[in-house]
Protein backbone atom coordinates (compact mmCIF):
# COMPACT_ATOMS: atom_id res chain seq x y z
CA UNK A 1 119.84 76.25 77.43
CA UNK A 2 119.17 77.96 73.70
CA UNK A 3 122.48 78.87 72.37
CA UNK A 4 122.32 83.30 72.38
CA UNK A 5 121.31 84.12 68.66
CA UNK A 6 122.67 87.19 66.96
CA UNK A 7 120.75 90.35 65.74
CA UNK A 8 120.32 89.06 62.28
CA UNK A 9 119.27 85.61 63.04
CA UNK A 10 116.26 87.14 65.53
CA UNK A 11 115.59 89.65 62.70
CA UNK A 12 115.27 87.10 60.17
CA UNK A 13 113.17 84.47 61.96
CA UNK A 14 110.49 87.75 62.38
CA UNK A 15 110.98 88.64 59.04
CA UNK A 16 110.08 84.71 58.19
CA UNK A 17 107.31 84.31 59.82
CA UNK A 18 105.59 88.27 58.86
CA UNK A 19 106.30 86.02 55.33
CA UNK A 20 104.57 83.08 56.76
CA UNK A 21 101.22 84.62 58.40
CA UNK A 22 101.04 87.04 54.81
CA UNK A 23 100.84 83.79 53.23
CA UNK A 24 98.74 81.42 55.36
CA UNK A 25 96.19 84.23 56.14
CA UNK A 26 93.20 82.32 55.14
CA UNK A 27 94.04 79.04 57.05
CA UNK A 28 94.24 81.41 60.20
CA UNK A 29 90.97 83.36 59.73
CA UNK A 30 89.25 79.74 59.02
CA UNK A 31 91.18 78.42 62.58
CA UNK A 32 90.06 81.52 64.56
CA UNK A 33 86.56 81.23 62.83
CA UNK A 34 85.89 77.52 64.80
CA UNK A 35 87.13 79.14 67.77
CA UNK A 36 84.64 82.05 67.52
CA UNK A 37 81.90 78.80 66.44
CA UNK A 38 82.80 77.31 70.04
CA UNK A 39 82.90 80.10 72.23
CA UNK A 40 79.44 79.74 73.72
CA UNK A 41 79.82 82.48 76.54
CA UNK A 42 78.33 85.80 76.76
CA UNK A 43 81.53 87.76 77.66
CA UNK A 44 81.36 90.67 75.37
CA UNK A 45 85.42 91.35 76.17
CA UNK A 46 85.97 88.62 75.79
CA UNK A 47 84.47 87.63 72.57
CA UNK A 48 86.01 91.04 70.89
CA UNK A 49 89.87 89.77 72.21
CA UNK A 50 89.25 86.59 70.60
CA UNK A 51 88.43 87.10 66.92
CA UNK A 52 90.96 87.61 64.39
CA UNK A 53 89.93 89.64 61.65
CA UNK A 54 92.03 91.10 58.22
CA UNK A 55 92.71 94.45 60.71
CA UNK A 56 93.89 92.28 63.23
CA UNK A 57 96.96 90.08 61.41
CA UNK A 58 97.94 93.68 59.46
CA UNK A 59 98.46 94.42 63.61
CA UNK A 60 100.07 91.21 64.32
CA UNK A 61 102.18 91.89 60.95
CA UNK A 62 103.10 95.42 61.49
CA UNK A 63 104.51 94.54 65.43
CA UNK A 64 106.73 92.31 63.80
CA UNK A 65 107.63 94.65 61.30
CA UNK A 66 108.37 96.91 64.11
CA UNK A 67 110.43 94.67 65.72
CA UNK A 68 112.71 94.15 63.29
CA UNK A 69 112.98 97.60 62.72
CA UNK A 70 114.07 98.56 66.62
CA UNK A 71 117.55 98.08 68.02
CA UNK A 72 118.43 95.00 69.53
CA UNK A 73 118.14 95.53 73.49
CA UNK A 74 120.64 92.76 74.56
CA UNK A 75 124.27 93.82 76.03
CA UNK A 76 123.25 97.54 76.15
CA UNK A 77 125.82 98.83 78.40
CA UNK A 78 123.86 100.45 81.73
CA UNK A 79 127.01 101.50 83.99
CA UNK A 80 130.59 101.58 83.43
CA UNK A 81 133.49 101.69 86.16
CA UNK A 82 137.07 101.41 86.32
CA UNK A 83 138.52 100.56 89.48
CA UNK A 84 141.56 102.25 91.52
CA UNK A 85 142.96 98.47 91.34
CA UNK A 86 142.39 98.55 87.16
CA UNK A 87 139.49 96.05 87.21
CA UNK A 88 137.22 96.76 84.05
CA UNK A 89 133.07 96.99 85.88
CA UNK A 90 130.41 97.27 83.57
CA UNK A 91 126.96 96.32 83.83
CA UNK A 92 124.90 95.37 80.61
CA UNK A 93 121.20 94.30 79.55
CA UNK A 94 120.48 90.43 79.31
CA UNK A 95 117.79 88.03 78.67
CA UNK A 96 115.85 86.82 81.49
CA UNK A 97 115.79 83.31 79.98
CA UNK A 98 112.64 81.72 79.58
CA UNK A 99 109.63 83.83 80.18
CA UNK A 100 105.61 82.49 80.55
CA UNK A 101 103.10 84.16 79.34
CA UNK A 102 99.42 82.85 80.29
CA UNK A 103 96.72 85.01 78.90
CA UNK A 104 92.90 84.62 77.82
CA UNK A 105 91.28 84.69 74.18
CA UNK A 106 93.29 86.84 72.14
CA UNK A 107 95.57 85.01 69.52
CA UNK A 108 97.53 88.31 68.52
CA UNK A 109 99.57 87.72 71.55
CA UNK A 110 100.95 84.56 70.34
CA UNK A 111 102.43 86.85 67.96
CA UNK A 112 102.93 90.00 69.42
CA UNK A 113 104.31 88.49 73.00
CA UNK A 114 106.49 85.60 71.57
CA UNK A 115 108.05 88.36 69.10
CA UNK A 116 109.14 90.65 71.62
CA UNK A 117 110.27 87.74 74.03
CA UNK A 118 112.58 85.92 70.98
CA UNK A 119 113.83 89.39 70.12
CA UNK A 120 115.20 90.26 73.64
CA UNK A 121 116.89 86.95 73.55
CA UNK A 122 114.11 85.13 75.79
CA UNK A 123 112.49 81.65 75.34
CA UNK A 124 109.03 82.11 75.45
CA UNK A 125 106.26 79.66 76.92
CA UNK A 126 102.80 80.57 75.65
CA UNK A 127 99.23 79.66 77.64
CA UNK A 128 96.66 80.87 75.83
CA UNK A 129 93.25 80.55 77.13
CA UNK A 130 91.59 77.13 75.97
CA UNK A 131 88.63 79.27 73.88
CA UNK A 132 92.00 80.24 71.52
CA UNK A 133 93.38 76.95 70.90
CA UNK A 134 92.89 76.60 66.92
CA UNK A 135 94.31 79.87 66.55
CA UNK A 136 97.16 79.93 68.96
CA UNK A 137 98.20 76.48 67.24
CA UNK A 138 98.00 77.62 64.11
CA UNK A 139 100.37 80.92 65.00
CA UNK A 140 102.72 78.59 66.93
CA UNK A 141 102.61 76.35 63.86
CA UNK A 142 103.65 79.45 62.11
CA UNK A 143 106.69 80.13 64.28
CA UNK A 144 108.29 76.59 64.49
CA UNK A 145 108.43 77.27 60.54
CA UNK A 146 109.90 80.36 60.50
CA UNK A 147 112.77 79.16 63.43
CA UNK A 148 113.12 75.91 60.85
CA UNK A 149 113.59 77.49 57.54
CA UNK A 150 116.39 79.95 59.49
CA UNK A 151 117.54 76.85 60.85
CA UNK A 152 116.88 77.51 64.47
CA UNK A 153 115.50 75.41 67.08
CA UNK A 154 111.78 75.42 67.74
CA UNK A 155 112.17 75.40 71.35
CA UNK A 156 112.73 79.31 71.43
CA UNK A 157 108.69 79.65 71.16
CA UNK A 158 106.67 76.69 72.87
CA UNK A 159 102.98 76.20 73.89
CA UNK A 160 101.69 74.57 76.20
CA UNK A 161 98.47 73.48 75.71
CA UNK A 162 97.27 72.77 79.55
CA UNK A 163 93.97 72.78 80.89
CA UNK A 164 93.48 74.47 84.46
CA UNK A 165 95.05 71.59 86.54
CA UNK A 166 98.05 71.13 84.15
CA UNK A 167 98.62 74.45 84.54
CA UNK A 168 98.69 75.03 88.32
CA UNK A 169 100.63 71.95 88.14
CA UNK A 170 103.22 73.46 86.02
CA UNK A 171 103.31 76.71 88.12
CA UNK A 172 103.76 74.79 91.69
CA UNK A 173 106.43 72.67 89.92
CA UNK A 174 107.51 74.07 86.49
CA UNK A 175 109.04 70.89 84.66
CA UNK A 176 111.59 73.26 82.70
CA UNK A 177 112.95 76.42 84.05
CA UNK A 178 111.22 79.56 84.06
CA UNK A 179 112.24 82.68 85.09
CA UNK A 180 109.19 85.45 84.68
CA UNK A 181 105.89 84.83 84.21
CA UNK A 182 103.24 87.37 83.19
CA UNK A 183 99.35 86.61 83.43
CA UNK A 184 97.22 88.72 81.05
CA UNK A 185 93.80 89.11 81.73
CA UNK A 186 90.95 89.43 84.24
CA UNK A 187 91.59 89.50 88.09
CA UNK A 188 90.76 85.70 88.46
CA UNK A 189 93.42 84.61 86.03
CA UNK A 190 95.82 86.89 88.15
CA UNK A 191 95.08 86.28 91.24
CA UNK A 192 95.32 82.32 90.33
CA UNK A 193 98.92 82.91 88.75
CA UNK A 194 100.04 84.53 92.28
CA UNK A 195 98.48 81.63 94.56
CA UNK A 196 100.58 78.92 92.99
CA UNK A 197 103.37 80.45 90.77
CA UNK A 198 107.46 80.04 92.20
CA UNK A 199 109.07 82.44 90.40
CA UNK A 200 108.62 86.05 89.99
CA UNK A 201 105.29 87.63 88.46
CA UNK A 202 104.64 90.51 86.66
CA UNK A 203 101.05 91.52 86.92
CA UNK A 204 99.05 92.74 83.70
CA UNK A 205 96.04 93.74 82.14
CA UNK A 206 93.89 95.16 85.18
CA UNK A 207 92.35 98.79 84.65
CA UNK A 208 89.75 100.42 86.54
CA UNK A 209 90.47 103.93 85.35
CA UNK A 210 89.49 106.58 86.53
CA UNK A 211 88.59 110.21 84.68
CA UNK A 212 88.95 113.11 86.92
CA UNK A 213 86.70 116.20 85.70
CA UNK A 214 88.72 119.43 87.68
CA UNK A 215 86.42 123.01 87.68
CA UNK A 216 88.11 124.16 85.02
CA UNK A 217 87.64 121.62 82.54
CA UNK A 218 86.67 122.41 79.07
CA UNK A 219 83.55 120.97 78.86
CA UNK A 220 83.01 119.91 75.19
CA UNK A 221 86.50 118.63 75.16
CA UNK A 222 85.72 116.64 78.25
CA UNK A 223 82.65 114.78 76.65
CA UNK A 224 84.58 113.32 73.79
CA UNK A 225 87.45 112.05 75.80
CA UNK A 226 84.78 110.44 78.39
CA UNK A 227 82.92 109.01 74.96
CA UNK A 228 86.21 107.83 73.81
CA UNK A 229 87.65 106.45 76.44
CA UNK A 230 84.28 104.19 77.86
CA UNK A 231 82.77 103.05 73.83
CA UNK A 232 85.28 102.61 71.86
CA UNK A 233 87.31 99.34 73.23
CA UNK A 234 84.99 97.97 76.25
CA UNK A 235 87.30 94.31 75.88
CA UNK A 236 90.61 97.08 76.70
CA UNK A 237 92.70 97.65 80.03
CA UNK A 238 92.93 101.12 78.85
CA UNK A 239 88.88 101.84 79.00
CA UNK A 240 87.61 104.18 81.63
CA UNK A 241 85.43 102.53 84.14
CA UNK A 242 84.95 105.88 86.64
CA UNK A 243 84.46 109.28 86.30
CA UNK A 244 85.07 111.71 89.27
CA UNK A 245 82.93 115.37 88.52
CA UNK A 246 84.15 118.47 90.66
CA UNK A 247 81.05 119.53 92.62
CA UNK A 248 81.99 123.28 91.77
CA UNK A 249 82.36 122.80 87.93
CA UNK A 250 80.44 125.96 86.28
CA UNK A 251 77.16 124.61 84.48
CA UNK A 252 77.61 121.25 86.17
CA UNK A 253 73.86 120.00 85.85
CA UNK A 254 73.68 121.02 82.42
CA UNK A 255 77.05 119.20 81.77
CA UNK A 256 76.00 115.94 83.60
CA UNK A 257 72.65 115.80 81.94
CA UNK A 258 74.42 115.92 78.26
CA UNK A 259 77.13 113.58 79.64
CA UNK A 260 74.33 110.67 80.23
CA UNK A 261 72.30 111.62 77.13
CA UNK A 262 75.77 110.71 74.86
CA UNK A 263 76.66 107.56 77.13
CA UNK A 264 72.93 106.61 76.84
CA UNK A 265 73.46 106.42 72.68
CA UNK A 266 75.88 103.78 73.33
CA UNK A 267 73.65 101.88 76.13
CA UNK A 268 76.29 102.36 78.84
CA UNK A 269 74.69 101.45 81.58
CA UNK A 270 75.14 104.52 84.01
CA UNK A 271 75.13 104.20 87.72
CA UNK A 272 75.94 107.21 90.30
CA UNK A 273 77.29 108.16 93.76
CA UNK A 274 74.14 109.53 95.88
CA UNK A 275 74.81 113.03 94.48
CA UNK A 276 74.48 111.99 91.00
CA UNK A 277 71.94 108.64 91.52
CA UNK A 278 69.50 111.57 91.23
CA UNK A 279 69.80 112.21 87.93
CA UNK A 280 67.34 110.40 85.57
CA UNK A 281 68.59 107.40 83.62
CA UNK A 282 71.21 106.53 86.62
CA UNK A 283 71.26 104.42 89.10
CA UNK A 284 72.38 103.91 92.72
CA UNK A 285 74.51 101.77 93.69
CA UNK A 286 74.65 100.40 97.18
CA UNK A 287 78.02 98.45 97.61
CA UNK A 288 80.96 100.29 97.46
CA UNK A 289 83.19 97.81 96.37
CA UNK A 290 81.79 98.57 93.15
CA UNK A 291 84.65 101.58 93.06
CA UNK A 292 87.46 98.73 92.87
CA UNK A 293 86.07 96.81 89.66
CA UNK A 294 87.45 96.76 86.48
CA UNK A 295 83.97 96.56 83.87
CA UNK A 296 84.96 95.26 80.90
CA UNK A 297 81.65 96.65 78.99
CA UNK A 298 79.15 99.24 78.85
CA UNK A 299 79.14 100.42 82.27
CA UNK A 300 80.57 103.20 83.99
CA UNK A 301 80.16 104.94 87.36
CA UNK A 302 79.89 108.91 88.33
CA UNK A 303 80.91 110.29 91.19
CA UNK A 304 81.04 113.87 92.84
CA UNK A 305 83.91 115.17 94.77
CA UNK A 306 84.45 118.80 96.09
CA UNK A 307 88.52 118.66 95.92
CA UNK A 308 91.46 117.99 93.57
CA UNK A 309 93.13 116.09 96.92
CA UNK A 310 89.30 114.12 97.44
CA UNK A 311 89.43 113.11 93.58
CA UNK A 312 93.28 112.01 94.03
CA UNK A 313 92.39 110.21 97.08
CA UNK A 314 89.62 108.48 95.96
CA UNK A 315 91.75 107.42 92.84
CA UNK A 316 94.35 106.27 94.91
CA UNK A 317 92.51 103.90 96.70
CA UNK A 318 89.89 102.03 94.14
CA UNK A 319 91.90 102.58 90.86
CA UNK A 320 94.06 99.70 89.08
CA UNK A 321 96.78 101.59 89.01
CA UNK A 322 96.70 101.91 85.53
CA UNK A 323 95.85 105.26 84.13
CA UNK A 324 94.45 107.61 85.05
CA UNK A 325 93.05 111.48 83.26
CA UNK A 326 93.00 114.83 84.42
CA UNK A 327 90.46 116.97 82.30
CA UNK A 328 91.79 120.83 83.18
CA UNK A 329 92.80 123.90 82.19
CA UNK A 330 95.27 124.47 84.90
CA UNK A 331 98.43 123.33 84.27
CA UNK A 332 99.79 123.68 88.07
CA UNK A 333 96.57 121.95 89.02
CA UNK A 334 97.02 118.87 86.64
CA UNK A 335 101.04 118.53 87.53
CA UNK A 336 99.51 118.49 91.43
CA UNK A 337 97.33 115.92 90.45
CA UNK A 338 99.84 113.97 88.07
CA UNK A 339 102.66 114.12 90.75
CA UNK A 340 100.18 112.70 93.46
CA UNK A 341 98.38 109.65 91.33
CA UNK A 342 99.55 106.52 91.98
CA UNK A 343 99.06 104.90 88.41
CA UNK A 344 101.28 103.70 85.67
CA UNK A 345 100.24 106.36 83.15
CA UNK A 346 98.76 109.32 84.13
CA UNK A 347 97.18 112.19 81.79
CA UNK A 348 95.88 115.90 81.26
CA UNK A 349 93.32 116.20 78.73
CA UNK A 350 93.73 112.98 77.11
CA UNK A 351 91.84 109.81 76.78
CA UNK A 352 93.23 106.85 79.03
CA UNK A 353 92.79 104.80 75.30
CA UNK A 354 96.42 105.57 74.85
CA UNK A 355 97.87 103.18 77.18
CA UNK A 356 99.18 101.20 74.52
CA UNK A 357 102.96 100.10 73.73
CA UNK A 358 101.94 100.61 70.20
CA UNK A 359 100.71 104.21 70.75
CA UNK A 360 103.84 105.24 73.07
CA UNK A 361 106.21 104.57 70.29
CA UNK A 362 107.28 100.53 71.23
CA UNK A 363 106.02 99.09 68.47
CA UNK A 364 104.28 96.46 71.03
CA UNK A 365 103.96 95.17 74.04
CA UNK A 366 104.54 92.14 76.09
CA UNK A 367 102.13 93.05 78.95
CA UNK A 368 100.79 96.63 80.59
CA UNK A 369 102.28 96.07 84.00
CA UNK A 370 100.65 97.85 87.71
CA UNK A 371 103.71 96.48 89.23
CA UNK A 372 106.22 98.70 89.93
CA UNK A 373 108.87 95.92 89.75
CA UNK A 374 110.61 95.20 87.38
CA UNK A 375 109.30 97.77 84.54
CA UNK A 376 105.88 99.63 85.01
CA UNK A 377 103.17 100.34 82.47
CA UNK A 378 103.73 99.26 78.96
CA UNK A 379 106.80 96.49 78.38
CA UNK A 380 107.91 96.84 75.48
CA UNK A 381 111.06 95.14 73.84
CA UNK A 382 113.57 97.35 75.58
CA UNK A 383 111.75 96.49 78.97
CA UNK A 384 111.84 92.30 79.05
CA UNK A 385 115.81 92.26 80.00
CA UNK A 386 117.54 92.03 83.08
CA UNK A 387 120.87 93.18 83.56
CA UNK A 388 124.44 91.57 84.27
CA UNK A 389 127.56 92.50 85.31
CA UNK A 390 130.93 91.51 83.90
CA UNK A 391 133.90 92.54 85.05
CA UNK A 392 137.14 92.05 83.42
CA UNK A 393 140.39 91.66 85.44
CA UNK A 394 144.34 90.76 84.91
CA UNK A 395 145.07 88.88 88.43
CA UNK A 396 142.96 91.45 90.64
CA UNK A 397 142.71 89.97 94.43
CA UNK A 398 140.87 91.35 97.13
């Protein structure tokens, strides 16, 4: 087991390898640039989550910057008792251990994830995706260095770099001990880290958000958060995929009809319900599973409902779980709706873009989880802990 490090040593392994990746810049852009040579897919997300660009390590650089700047979240006390008997009870945050992380095609996690992990006090395992594997190397490369020159062990941040059968391998019968792993990225990857993993899971990076539009909606202000929230990140968790329209919302047509002219500038493809497949430039759809996908590009479905409870409903049962907006002037009619939504982050006349640990004031995140166990929504570095209990006695007997 890795011997538990103090503040300072954490803080100055991150503050070591910020050094490092400053330094060694170019030798990661020219890693991540044979990556981007290889990748011969067409998947638009994921071909944005994979390339590293100067905007992308002053990210990577800032979140460790960040890091170092927030308290320490180890031995936090939680809960404090003293017994009739004089037995000391208090319960305090702790590292998990050793935490896996398995995600697809973008190398800032390997710097962003393992950061937060070795901060909290965990040992991290990284699987990145095999279209990443120059760059994730080259960032892991970058860590052993900074845990060497601080005289630290390299086994705090390890990668394993398994193909698909090594890794279910390694989840039905993890050769080391692992106590949390979190899969980030599309529904297969999750749904494959469920089947075979034997620990606990924390689920991450699914979306299908949805954007309620109530009947009292401002209507300008609702056509820049729809425009923001579908074009600007398609490769995000926090995109919208759905919009929900109130059937009695004043100047509706006119409204709808400038709604799919904007999308139309960014060729979204637009496809409707049967109230709105009418409308020129959309079109129907005849499966309704389409309501439970998650896009991941320039797509996006309308739909009509007559109710606040029909739009919660309805967002209830095909959304991620995610987030998910309210676009209203009515206060008591967006806490209703806020209240009643079953998603991690939910919002009044905001874009669902802000589902970020970055933009709620974490600095990063590990993962966005949907689960409602252990943390929901963004985990940040206060977040990847567990707690434990110590209790301190003179002779106490029960």
């Amino acid at each position: 087991m890795n011997k538990t490090l103090t503040s300072q040593q954490k803080n100055a392994v991150l503050i070591s390898i910020a050094k490092i990746i400053t330094e060694e810049k170019s030798a990661l852009l020219e890693a991540n640039k044979t990556d981007v040579k290889n990748y011969s897919g067409d998947d638009l997300a994921m071909t944005d989550r994979l390339k590293v660009d100067e905007e992308k390590i002053s990210g990577m650089i800032l979140s460790l910057r960040q890091l170092v700047a927030d308290v320490d979240p180890i031995g936090k006390e939680l809960y404090h008792f003293t017994h009739e008997n004089g037995l000391e009870v208090a319960n305090k945050t702790a590292p998990f251990g050793t935490v896996l992380i398995i995600y697809e095609s973008r190398p800032d996690v390997t710097v962003e994830a393992a950061g937060i992990a070795f901060k909290s006090g965990n040992k991290i395992l990284l699987k990145g995706g095999k279209e990443s594997v120059n760059s994730n190397l080259k960032i892991v490369e970058f860590w052993h260095k900074a845990l060497s020159q601080n005289k630290i062990s390299t086994n705090w941040v390890e990668y394993l770099d398994y193909n698909r059968t090594e890794t279910q391998k390694f989840l039905q019968n993890p050769t080391q001990k692992v106590d949390l792993i979190v899969p980030r990225g599309g529904e297969k990857l999750i749904a494959f880290v469920k089947q075979y993993a034997t620990c606990p899971v924390i689920v991450s990076g699914r979306g299908n958000n949805f954007i309620y539009v109530d009947k009292e909606a401002d209507l300008k202000m609702t056509l820049k958060i729809i425009l923001n929230a579908k074009t600007t990140k398609i490769s995000a968790c926090n995109a919208a995929d759905k919009v929900l329209i109130n059937s009695n919302l004043p100047n509706k047509e006119i409204f709808i009809k400038k709604l799919i002219a904007e999308l139309l500038k960014f060729n979204v493809e637009i496809l409707g319900d049967g109230k709105l497949s009418t409308f020129e430039n959309v079109a129907n759809f005849e499966d309704e599973s389409i309501w439970f996908e998650e896009f991941l590009d320039y797509k996006i479905v309308l739909g009509s409902v007559n109710t606040d409870e029909e739009a919660i409903e309805k967002i209830n049962k095909y959304g991620g779980g995610h987030s998910a907006v309210i676009i209203t002037k009515n206060n008591e009619t967006a806490n209703v709706f806020m209240e009643s939504v079953d998603s991690a982050a939910v919002y009044q006349n905001a874009s669902t873009r802000f589902t970020d640990g970055g933009q709620f004031g974490l600095g990063g995140e590990l993962a966005i989880s949907t689960d409602k166990l252990h943390h929901r929504g963004p985990m940040g570095l206060q977040h990847l802990v567990t707690n434990k209990w110590y209790i301190y006695g003179n002779g106490q007997i029960r």
